[in-house]
Protein backbone atom coordinates (compact mmCIF):
# COMPACT_ATOMS: atom_id res chain seq x y z
CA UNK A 1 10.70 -38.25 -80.95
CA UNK A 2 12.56 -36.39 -78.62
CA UNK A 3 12.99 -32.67 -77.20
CA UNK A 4 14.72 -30.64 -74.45
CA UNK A 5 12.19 -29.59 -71.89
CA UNK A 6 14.83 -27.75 -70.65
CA UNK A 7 15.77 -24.41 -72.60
CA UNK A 8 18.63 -22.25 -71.68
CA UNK A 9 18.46 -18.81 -73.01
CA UNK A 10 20.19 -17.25 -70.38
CA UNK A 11 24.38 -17.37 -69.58
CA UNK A 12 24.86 -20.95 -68.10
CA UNK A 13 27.28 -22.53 -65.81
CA UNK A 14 27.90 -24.83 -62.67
CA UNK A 15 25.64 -27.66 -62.18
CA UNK A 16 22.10 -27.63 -63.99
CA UNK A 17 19.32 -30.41 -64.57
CA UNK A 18 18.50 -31.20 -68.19
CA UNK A 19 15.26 -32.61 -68.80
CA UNK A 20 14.17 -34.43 -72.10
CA UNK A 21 10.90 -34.74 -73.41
CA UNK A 22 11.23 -38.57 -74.96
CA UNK A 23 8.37 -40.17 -77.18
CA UNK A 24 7.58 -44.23 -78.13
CA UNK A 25 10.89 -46.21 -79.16
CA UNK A 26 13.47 -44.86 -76.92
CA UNK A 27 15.37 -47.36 -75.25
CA UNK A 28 18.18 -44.39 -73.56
CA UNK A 29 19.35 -40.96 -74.37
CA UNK A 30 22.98 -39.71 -74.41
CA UNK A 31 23.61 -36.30 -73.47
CA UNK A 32 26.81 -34.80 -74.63
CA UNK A 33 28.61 -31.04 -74.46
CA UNK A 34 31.22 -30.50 -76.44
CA UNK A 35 31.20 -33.60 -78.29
CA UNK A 36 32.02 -35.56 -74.73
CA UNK A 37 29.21 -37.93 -73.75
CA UNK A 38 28.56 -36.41 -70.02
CA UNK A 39 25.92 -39.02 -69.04
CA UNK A 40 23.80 -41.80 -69.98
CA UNK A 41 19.57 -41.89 -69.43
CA UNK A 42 17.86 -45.50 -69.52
CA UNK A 43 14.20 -44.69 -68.02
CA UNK A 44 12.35 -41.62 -66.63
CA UNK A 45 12.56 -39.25 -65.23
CA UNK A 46 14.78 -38.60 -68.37
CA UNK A 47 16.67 -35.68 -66.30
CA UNK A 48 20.72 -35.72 -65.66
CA UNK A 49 22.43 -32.93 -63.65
CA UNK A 50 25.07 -31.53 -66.19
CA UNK A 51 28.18 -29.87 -64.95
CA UNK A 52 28.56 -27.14 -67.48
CA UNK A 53 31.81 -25.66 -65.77
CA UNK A 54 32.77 -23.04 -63.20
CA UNK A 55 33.58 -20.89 -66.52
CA UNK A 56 31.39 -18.78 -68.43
CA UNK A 57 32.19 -20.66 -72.43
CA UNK A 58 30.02 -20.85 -75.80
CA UNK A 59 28.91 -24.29 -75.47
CA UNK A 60 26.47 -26.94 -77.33
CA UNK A 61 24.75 -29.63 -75.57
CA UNK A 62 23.09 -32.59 -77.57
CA UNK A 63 20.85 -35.58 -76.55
CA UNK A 64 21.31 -38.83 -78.85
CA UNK A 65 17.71 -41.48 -78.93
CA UNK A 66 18.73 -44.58 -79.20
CA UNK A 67 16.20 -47.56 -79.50
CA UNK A 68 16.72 -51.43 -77.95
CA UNK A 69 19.06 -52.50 -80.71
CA UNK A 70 21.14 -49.39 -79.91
CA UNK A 71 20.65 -47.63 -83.22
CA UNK A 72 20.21 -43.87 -83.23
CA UNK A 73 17.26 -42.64 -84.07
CA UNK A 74 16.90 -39.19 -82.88
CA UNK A 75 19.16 -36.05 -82.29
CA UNK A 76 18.39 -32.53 -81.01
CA UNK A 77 20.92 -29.99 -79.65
CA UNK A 78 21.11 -26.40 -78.27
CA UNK A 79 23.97 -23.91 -78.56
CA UNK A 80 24.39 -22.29 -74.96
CA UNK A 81 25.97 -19.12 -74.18
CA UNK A 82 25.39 -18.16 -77.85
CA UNK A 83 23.07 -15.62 -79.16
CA UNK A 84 19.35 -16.04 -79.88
CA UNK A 85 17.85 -14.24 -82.54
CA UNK A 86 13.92 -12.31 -81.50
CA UNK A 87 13.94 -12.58 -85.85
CA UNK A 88 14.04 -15.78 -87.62
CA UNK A 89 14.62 -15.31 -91.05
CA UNK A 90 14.86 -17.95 -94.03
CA UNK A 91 16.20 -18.04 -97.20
CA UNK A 92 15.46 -19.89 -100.61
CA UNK A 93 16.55 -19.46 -104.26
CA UNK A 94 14.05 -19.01 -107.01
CA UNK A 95 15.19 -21.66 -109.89
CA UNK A 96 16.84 -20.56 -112.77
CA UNK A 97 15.24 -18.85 -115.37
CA UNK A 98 17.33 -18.25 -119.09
CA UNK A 99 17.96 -14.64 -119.09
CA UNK A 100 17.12 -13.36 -116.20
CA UNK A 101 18.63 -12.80 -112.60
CA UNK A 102 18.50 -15.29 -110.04
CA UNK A 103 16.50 -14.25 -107.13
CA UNK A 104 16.61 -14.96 -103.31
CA UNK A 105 13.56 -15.68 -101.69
CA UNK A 106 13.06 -14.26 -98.20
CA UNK A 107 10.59 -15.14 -95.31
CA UNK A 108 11.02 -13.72 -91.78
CA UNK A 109 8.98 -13.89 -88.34
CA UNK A 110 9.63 -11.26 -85.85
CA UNK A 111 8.71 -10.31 -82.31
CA UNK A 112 9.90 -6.49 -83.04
CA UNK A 113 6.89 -5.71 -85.66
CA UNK A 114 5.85 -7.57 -88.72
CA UNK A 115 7.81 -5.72 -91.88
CA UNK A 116 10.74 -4.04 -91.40
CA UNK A 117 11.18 -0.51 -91.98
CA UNK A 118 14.62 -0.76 -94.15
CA UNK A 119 16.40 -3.26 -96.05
CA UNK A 120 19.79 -3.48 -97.00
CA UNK A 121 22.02 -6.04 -99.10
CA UNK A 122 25.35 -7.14 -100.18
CA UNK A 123 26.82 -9.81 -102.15
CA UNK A 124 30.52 -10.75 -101.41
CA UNK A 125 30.44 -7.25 -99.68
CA UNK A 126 29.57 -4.90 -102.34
CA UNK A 127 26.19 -3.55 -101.71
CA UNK A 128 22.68 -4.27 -104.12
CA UNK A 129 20.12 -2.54 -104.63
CA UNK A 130 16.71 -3.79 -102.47
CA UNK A 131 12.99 -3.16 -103.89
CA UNK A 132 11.20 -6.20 -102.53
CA UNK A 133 12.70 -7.32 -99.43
CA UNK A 134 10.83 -10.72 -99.82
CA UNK A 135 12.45 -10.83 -103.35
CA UNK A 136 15.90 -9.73 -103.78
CA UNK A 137 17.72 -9.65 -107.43
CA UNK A 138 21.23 -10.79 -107.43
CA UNK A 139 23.85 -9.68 -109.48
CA UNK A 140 25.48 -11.87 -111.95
CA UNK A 141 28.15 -13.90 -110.42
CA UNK A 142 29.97 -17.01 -111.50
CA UNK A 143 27.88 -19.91 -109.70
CA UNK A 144 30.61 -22.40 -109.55
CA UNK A 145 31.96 -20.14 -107.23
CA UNK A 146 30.75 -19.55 -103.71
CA UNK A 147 28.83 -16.14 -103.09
CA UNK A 148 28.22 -14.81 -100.36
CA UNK A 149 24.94 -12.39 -99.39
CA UNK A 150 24.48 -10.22 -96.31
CA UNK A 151 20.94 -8.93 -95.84
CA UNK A 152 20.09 -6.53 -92.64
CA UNK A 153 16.66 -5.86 -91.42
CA UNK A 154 16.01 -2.66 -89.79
CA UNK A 155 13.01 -2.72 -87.55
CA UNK A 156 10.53 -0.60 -85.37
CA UNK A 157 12.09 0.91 -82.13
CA UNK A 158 15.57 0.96 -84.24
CA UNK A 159 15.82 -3.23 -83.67
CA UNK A 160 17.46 -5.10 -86.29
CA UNK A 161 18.69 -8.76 -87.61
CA UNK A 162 20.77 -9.80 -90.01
CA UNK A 163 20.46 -12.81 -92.70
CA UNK A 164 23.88 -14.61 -94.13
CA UNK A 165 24.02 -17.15 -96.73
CA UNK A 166 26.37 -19.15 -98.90
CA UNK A 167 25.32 -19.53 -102.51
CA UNK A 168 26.84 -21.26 -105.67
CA UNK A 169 29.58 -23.55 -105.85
CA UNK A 170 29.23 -27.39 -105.99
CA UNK A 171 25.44 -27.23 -104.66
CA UNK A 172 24.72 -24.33 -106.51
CA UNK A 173 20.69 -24.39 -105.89
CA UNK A 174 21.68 -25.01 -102.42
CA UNK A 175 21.19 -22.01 -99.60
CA UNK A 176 22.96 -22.54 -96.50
CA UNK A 177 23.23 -19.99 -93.30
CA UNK A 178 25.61 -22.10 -91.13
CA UNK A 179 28.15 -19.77 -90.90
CA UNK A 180 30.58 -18.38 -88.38
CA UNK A 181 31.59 -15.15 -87.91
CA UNK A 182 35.00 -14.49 -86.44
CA UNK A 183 37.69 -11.83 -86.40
CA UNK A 184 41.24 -11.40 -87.55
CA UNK A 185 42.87 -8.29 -86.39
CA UNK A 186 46.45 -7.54 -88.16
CA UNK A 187 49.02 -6.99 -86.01
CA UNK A 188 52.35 -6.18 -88.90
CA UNK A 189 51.40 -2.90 -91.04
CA UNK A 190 52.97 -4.95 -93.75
CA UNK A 191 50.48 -7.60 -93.56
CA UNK A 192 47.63 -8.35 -96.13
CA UNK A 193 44.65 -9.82 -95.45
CA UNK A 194 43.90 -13.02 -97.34
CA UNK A 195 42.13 -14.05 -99.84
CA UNK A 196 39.86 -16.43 -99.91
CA UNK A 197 41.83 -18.88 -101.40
CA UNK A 198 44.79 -17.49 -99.41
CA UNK A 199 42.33 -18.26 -96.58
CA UNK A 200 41.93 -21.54 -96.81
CA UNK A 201 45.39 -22.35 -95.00
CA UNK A 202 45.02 -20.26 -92.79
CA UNK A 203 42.30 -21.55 -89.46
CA UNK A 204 41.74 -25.00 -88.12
CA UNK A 205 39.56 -26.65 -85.86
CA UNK A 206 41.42 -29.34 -83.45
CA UNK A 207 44.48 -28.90 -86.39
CA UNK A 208 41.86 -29.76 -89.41
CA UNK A 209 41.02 -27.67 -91.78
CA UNK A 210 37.83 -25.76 -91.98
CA UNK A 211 36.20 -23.57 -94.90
CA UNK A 212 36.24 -19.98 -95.28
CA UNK A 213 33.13 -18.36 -97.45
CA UNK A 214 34.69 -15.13 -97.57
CA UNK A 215 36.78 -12.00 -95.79
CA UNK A 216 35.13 -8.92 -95.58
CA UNK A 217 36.24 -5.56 -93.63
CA UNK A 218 32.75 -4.06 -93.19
CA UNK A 219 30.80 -1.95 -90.55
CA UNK A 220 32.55 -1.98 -87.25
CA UNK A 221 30.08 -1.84 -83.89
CA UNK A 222 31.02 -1.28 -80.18
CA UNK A 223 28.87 -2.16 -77.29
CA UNK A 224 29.59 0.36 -74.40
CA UNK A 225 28.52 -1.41 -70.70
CA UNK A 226 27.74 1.76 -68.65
CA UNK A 227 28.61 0.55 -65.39
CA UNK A 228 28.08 3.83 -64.08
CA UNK A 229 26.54 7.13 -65.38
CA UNK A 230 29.31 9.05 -67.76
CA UNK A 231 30.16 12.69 -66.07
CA UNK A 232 29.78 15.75 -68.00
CA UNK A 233 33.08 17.09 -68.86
CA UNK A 234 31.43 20.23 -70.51
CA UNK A 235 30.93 23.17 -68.70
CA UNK A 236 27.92 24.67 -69.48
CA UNK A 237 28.73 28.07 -69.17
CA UNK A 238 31.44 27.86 -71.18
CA UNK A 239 32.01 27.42 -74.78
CA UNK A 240 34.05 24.64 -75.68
CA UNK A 241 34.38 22.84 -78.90
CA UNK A 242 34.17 18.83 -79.65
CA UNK A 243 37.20 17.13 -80.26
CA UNK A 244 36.57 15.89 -84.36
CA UNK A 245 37.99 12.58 -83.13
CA UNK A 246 34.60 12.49 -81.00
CA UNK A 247 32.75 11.92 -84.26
CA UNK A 248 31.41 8.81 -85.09
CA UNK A 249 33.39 7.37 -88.17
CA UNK A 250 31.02 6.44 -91.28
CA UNK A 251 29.66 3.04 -91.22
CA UNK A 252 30.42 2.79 -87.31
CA UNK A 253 28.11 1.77 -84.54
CA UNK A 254 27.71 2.33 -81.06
CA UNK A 255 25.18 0.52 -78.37
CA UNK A 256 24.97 0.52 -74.81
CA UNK A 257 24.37 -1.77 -72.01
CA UNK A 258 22.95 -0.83 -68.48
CA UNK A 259 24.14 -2.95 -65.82
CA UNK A 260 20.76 -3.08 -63.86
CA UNK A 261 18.62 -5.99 -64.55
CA UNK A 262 15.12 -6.16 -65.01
CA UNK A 263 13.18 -8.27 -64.10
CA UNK A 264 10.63 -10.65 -66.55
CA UNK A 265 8.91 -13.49 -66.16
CA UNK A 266 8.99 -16.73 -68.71
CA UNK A 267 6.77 -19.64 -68.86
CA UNK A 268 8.83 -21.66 -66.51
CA UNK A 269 11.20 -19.73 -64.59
CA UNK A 270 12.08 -15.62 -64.87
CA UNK A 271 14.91 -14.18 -65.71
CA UNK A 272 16.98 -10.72 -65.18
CA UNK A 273 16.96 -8.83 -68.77
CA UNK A 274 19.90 -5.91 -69.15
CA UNK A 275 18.32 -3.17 -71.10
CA UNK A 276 20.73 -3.05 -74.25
CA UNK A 277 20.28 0.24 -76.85
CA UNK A 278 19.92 -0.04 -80.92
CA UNK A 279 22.65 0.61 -82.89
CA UNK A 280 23.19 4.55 -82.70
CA UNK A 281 25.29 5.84 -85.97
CA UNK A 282 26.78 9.20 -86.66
CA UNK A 283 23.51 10.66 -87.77
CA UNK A 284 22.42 10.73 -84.29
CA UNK A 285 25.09 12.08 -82.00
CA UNK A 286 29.31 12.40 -81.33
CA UNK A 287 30.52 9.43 -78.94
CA UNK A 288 30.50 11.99 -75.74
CA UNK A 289 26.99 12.89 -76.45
CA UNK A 290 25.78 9.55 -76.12
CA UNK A 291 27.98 8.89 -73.00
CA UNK A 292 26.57 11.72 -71.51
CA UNK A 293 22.59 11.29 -71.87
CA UNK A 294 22.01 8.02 -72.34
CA UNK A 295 23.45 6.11 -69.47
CA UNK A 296 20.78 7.13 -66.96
CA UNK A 297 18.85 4.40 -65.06
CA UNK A 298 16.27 4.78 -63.11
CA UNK A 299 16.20 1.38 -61.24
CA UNK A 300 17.83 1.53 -57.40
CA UNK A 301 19.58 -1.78 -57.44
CA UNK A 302 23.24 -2.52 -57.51
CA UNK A 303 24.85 -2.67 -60.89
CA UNK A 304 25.85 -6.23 -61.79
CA UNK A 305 28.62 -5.07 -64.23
CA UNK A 306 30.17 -8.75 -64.73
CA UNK A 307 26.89 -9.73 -66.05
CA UNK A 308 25.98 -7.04 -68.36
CA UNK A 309 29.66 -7.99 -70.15
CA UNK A 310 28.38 -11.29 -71.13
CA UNK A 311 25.21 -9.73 -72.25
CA UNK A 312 27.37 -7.35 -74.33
CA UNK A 313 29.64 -10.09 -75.16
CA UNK A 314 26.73 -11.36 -76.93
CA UNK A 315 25.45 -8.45 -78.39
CA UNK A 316 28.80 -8.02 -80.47
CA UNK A 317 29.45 -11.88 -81.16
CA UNK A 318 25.85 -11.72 -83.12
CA UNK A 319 26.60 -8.29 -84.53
CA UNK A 320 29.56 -10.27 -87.13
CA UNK A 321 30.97 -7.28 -87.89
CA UNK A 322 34.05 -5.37 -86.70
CA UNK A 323 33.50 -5.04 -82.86
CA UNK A 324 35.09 -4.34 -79.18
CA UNK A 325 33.75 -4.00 -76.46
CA UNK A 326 34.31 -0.32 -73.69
CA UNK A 327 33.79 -0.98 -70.19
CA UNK A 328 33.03 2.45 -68.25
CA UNK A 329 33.82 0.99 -64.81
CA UNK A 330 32.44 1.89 -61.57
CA UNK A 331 34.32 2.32 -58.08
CA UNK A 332 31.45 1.26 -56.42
CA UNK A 333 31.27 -2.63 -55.17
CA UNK A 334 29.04 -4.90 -57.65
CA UNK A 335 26.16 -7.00 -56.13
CA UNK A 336 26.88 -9.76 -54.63
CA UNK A 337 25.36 -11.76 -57.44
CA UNK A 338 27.40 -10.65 -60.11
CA UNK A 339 30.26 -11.89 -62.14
CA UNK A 340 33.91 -11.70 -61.18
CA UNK A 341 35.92 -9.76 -63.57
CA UNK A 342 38.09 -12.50 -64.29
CA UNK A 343 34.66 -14.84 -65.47
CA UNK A 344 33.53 -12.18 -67.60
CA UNK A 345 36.64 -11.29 -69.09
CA UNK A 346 37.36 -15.33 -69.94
CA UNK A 347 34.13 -15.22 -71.61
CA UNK A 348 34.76 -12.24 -73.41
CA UNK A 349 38.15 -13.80 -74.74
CA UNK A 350 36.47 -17.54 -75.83
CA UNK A 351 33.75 -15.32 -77.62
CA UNK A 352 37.21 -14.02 -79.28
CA UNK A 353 35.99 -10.02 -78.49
CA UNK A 354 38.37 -7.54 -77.52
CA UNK A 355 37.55 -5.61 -74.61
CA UNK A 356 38.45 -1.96 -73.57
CA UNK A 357 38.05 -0.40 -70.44
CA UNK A 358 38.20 3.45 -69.94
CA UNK A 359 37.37 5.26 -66.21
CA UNK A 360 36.71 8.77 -66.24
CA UNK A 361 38.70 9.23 -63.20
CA UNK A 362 42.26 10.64 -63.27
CA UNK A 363 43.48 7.83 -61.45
CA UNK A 364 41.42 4.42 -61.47
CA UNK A 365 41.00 2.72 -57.43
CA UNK A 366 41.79 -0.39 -57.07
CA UNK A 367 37.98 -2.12 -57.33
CA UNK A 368 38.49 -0.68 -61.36
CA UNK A 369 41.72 -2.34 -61.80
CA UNK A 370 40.32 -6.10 -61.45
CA UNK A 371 38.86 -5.05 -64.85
CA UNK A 372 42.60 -5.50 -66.28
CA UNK A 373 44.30 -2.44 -68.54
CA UNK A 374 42.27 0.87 -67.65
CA UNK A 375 42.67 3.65 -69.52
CA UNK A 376 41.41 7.22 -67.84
CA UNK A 377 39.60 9.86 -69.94
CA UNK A 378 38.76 12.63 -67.42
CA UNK A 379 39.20 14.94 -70.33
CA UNK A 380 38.02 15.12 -73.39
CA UNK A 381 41.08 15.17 -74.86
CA UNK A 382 41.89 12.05 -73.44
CA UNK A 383 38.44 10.96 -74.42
CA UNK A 384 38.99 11.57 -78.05
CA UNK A 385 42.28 10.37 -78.26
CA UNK A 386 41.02 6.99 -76.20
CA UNK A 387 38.33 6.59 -79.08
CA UNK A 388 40.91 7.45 -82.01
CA UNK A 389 42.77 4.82 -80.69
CA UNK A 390 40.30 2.30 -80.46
CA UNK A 391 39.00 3.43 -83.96
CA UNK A 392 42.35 2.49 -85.09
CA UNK A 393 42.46 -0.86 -83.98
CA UNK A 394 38.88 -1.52 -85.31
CA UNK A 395 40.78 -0.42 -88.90
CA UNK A 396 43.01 -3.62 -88.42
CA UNK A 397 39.87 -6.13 -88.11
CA UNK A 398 38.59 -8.43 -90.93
CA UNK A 399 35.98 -10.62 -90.63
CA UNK A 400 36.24 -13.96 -91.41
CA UNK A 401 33.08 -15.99 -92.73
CA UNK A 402 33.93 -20.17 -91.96
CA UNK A 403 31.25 -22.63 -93.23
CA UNK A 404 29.20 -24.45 -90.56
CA UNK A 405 28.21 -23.59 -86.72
CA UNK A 406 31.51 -23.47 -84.61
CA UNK A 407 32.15 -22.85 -80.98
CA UNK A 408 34.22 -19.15 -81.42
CA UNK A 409 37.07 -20.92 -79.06
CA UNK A 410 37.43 -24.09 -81.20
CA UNK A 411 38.78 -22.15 -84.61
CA UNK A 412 42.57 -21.34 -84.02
CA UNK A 413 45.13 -19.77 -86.91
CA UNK A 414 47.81 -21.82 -88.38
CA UNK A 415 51.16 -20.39 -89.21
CA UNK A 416 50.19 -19.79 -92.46
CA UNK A 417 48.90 -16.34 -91.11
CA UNK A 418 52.10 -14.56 -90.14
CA UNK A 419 50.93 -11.04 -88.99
CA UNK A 420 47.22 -11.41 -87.92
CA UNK A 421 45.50 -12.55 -84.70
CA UNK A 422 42.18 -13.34 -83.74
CA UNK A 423 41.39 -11.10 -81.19
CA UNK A 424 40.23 -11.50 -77.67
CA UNK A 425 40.40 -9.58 -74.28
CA UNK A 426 44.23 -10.89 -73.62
CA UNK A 427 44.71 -8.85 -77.26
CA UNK A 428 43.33 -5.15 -76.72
């Protein structure tokens, strides 16, 4: 009955028009972000100019149909400043059968290729063994409980999406995969992470209660923005060995972001794309080796490192696992397009990422301290002993799985959990 002719895939703020698409029956249309009606629609055009903030924030915009006698009869919504997944996977349980194991039924569309080239599983974090990714056995659990199953997708040109759903419990035929992902870093050695019904107490949302699924520790993944190329501390003609601390740890990834655009067109409008890696692992190279060869662009614009953050901000919001985020800044002015470093770091803290930044000059100008606390690696010494540390505060994050679709800024701890945080760029 009613649909948003106006799609925002891209970072949004300041003032935009919001079109809706409205059918027979609709008497007006309330538009509301945040849960605060922002304006009112009685005839066409249907279009309102929405003030989504001078702020960079995770966001989600509805539009309420309402006929003559007032009585809603349509909603639609769109979660802005979110990520958008290029795989849309779904999920289904096949029904009960005495004797044998219950099975999750899987169906996927992709834009990366049509099968993927690896599939791996978990159930409540303990990994299961995939034959039939469209068919996946489940171990025996105790279905009044709630379960909880992680599926990853590895596709062509090293792309890949991941699946999370609830099972069991009081709907226990039920699937669901509104879930949200956040951190808890632990901040007192002496502190244990919950459990899940430790958990419970433990995060609100505007001082209610929400529901955790589960706490897992998991992989851990770091987006790197390469705001400029990484120099080559190695001399060639000598022989020097890699730190160890270099290494990538098992079960730890690293991606990069370039801070030059690209252009590409859409249907409406175009938009500027930052060129963002896969997920490189330790079977591929050490940290400095990936630093060194690939952060090389060949576009001859100005680096818009402000913008690239959010774009990495995103990257390792929809990763759900253990993440940070490494700046490697660049004395040289932004363009004048960009985003300030104070807008991308706000962002980075609603999206509740913590965020590094490491120069690999001995002494960082002043144009690379708007970026906050730098740290310089000019050796690689300092290099290794940078990513040690950073390792080590990846070591103190859990994940936290709540039930249902939240804004990232909206979930807060209670006292209940003395000795943990959830992380952000104010808490490197």
């Amino acid at each position: 009955m009613i649909a948003f002719a106006s799609l925002f895939l891209g970072l949004v703020l300041g003032i935009k028009p919001v079109e809706i698409v409205v059918g027979e029956g609709v008497a007006s249309i309330e538009l509301l972000l945040d849960g605060e009606t922002v304006g009112m629609l009685h005839e066409p055009p249907w279009v309102l100019d929405v003030d989504f903030g001078d702020e960079l924030t995770p966001a989600h915009l509805e539009a309420v149909a309402r006929d003559g006698a007032k009585k809603e009869v349509a909603r639609i919504d769109q979660w802005l400043n979110l990520p958008t997944s290029r795989v849309v996977i779904n999920a289904t349980l096949e029904p009960r059968q005495p004797g044998k194991p219950r099975v999750a039924l899987l169906s996927w569309e992709s834009t990366v290729g049509a099968e993927p080239q690896s599939v791996t599983a978990s159930v409540d974090g303990v990994p299961i063994t995939v034959t039939d990714p469209r068919r996946i056995e489940l171990p025996p659990v105790d279905e009044q409980q709630l379960h909880l199953l992680n599926v990853e997708m590895r596709f062509e040109k090293r792309a890949s999406a991941r699946l999370d759903f609830t099972f069991g419990g009081l709907y226990v035929d039920q699937v669901s995969t509104e879930m949200t992902a956040l951190p808890i870093r632990r901040t007192q050695a002496s502190a244990q992470p919950p459990t899940v019904e430790q958990a419970q107490s433990w995060f609100a949302k505007n001082d209610e209660p929400v529901r955790v699924i589960a706490v897992e520790r998991g992989p851990a993944e770091v987006v790197v923005v390469m705001g400029r190329p990484f120099p080559h501390i190695l001399d060639p003609g000598r022989r020097q060995k890699l730190p160890k601390d270099l290494n990538l740890p098992k079960g730890f990834g690293v991606r990069f972001v370039s801070p030059i655009p690209t252009q590409t067109e859409g249907v409406e409008t175009s938009f500027e794309l930052f060129p963002i890696s896969p997920v490189y692992h330790r079977d591929v190279a050490d940290l400095y080796s990936l630093l060194t060869n690939l952060s090389r662009s060949k576009e001859r614009r100005d680096p818009l490192p402000g913008s690239a953050l959010g774009v990495a901000g995103l990257a390792a919001y929809e990763s759900r696992r253990r993440r940070a985020i490494v700046l490697i800044p660049s004395a040289s002015p932004a363009g004048e397009e960009d985003y300030p470093p104070a807008l991308s770091r706000g962002y980075l803290e609603r999206l509740r990422v913590p965020f590094y930044v490491w120069d690999p000059e001995p002494k960082p100008v002043q144009q690379v301290m708007q970026w906050g606390t730098v740290r310089s690696v000019p050796s690689l010494k300092k290099l290794a002993e940078a990513f040690a540390d950073l390792r080590a505060d990846l070591d103190e994050q859990w994940v936290v799985w709540i039930d249902g679709q939240h804004l990232p800024q909206d979930i807060t701890l209670t006292p209940a959990a003395k000795g943990f945080v959830i992380p952000g760029s104010g808490d490197p």
